[in-house]
C-alpha atoms as a PDB file:
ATOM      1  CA  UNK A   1       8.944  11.488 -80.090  1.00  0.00           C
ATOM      2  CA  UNK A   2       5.582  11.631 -79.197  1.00  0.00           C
ATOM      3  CA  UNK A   3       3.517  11.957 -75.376  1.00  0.00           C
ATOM      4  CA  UNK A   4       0.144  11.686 -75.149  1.00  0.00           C
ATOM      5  CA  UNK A   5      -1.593  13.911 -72.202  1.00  0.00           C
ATOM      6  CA  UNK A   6      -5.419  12.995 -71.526  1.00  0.00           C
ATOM      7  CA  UNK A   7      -7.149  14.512 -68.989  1.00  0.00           C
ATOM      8  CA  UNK A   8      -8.770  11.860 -66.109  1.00  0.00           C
ATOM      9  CA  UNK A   9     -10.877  14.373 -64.212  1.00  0.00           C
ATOM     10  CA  UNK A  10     -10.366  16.432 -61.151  1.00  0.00           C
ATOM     11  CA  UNK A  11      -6.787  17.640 -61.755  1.00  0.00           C
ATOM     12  CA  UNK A  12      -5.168  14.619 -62.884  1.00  0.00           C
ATOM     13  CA  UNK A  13      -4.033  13.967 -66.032  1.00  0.00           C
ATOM     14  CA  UNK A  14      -2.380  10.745 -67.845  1.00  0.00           C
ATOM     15  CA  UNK A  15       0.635  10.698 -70.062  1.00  0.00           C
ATOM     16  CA  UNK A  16       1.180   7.840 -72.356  1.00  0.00           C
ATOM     17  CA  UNK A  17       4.221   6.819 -74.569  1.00  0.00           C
ATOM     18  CA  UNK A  18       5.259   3.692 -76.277  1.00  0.00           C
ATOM     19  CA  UNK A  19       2.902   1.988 -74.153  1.00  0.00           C
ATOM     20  CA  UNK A  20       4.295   3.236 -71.100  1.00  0.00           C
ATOM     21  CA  UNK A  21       1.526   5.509 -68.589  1.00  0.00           C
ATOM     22  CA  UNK A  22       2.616   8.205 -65.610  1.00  0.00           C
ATOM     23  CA  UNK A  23      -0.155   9.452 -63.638  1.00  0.00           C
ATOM     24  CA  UNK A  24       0.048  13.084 -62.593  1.00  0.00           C
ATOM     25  CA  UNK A  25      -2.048  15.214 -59.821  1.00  0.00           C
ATOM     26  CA  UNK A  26      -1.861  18.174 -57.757  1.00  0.00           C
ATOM     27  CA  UNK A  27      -0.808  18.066 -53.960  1.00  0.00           C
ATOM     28  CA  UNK A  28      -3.519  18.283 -51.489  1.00  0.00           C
ATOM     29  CA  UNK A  29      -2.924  21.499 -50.774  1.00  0.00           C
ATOM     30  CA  UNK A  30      -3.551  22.594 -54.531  1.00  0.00           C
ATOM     31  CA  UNK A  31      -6.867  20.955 -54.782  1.00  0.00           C
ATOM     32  CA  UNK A  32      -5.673  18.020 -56.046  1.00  0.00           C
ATOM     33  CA  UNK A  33      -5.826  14.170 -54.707  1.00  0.00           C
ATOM     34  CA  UNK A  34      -2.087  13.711 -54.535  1.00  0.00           C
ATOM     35  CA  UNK A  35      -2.459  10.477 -56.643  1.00  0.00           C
ATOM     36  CA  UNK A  36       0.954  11.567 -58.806  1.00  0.00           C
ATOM     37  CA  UNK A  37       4.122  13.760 -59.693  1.00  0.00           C
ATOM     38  CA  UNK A  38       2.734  17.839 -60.510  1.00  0.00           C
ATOM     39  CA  UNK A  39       4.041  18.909 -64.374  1.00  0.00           C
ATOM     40  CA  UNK A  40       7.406  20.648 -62.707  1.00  0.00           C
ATOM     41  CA  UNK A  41       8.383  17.537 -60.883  1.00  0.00           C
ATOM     42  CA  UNK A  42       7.922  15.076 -63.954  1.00  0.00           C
ATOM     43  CA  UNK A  43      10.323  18.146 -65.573  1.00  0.00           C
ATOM     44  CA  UNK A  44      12.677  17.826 -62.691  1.00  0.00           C
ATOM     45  CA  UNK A  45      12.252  13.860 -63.101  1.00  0.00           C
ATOM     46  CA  UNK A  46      13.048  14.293 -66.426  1.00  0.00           C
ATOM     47  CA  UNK A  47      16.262  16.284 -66.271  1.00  0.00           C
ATOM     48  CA  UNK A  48      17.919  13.850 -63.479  1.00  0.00           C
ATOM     49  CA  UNK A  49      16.674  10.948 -65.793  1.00  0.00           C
ATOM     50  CA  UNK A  50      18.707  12.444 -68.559  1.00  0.00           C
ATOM     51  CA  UNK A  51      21.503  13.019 -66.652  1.00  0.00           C
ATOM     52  CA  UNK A  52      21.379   9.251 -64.807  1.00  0.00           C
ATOM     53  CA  UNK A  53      21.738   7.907 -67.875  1.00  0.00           C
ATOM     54  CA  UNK A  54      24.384  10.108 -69.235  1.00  0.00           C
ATOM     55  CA  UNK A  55      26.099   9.073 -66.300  1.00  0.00           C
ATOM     56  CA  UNK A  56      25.532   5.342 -66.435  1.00  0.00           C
ATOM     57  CA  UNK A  57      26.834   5.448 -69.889  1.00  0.00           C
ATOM     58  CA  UNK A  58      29.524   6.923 -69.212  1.00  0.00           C
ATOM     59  CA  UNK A  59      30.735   4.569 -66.066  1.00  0.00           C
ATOM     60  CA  UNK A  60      29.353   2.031 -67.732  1.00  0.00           C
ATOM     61  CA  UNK A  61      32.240   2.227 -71.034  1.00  0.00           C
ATOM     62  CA  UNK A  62      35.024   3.005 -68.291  1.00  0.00           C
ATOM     63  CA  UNK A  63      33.892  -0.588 -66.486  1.00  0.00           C
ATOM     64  CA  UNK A  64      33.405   1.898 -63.561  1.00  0.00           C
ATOM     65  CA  UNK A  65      30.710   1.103 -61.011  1.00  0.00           C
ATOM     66  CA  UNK A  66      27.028   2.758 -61.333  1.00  0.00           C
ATOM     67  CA  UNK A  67      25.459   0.838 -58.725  1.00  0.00           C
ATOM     68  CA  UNK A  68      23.785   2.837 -56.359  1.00  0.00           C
ATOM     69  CA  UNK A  69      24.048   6.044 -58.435  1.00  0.00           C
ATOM     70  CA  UNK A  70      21.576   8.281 -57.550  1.00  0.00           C
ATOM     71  CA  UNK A  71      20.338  12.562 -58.645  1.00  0.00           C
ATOM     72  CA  UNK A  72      18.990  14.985 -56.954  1.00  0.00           C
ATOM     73  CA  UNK A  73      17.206  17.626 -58.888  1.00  0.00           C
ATOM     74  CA  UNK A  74      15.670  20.720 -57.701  1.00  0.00           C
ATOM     75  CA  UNK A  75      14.642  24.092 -58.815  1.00  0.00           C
ATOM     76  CA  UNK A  76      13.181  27.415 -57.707  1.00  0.00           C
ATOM     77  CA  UNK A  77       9.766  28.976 -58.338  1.00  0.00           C
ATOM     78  CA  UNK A  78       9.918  32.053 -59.555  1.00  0.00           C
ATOM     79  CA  UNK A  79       7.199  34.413 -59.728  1.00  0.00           C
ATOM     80  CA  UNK A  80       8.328  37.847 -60.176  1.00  0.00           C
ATOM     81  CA  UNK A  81       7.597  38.232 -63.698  1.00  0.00           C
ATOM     82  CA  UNK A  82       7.121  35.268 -65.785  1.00  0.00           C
ATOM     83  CA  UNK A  83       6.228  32.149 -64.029  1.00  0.00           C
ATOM     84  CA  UNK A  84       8.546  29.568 -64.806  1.00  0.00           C
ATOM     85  CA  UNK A  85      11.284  27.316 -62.690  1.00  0.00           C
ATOM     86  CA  UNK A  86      15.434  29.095 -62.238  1.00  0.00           C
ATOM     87  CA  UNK A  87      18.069  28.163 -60.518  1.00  0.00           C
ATOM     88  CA  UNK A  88      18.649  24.244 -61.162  1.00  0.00           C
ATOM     89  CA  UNK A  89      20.851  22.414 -59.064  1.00  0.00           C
ATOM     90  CA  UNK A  90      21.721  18.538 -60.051  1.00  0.00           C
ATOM     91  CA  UNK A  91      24.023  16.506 -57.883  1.00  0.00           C
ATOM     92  CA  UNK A  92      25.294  13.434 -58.914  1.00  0.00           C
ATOM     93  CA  UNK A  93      25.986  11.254 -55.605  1.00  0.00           C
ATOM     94  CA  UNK A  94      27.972   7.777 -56.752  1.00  0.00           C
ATOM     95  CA  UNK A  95      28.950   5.270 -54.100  1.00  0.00           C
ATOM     96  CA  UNK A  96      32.511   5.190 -55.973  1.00  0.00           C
ATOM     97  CA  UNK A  97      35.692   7.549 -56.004  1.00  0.00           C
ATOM     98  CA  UNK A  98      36.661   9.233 -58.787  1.00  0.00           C
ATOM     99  CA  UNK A  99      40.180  10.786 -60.104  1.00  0.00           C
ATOM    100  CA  UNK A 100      40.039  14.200 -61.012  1.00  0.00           C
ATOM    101  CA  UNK A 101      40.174  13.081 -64.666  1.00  0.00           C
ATOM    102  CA  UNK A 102      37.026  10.993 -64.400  1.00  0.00           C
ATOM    103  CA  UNK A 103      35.058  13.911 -62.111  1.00  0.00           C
ATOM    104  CA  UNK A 104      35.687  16.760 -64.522  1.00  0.00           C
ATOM    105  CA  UNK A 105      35.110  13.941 -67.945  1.00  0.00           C
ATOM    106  CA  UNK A 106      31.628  12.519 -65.912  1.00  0.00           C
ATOM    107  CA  UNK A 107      30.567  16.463 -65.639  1.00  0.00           C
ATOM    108  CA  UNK A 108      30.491  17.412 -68.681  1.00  0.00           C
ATOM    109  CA  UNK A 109      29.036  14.187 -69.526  1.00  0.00           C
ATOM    110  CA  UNK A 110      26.185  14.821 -67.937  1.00  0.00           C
ATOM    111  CA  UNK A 111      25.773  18.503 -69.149  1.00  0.00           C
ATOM    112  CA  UNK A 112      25.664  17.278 -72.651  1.00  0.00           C
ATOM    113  CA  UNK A 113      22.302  15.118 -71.651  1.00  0.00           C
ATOM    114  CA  UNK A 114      19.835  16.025 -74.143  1.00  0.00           C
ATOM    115  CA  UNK A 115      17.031  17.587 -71.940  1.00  0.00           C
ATOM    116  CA  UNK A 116      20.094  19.767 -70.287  1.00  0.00           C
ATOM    117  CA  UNK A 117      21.252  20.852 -73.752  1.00  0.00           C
ATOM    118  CA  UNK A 118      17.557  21.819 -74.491  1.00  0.00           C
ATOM    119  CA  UNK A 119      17.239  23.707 -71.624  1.00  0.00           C
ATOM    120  CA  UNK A 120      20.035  25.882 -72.142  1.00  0.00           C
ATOM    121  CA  UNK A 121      19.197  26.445 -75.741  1.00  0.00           C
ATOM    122  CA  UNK A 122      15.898  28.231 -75.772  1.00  0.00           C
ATOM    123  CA  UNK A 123      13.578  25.631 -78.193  1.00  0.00           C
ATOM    124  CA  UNK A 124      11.409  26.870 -80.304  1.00  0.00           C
ATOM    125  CA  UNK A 125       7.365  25.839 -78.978  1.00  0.00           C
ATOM    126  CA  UNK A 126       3.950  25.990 -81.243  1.00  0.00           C
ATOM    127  CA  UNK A 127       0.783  25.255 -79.792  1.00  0.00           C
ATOM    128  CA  UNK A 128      -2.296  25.074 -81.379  1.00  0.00           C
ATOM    129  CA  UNK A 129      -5.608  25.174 -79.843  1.00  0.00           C
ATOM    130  CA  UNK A 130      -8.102  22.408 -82.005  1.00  0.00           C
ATOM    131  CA  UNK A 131     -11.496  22.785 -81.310  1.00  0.00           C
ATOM    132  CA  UNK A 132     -14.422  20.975 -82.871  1.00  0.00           C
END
């Protein structure tokens, strides 16, 4: 996998795969234009992405409903030490009922997502700095 990030001036920034382009900015209040999603929303996107389609997979194979499936993602700042984002919550709201056997099999469904298995496996991250 492989994401592009260009910078477009001000505080906005462009990130490009497969073809595929999402604008991001900061809010107003941040100095930025408000033209797109800040870094820790498209992260929070990201997550309830993974776990949407974990989820529509899953119904999906059962013949169950996913229309009108929708996640809620949201996180907390935290700046004591390290700033980073803590205390996730994801809920998973379906227009459908579920048995107990298909609530508890859809939840860890959705905890096996791949961007919620790499959260709660610390990756390993390099960056380099290239400079002409």
């Amino acid at each position: 996998m492989l994401v592009n990030v260009s910078y477009q001036g001000h505080l906005q920034f462009q990130a490009s795969a497969r073809g595929h382009q999402i604008l991001g900015d900061q809010p107003l209040d941040n100095g930025g234009d408000n033209l797109g999603m800040t870094p820790p929303e498209w992260f929070l996107a990201s997550l309830g992405s993974c776990v949407g389609f974990y989820a529509v997979k899953y119904l999906q194979t059962r013949n169950l409903d996913a229309t009108g499936l929708n996640i809620d993602v949201s996180a907390a700042k935290i700046t004591e030490t390290l700033v980073r984002l803590d205390s996730f919550q994801i809920n998973v709201s379906l227009p459908i009922a579920l048995d107990s056997h298909h609530q508890k099999a859809l939840e860890a469904t959705v905890k096996s997502c791949l961007i919620h298995n790499t959260l709660i496996h610390s990756p390993k991250i390099v960056t380099r700095i290239n400079s002409i």
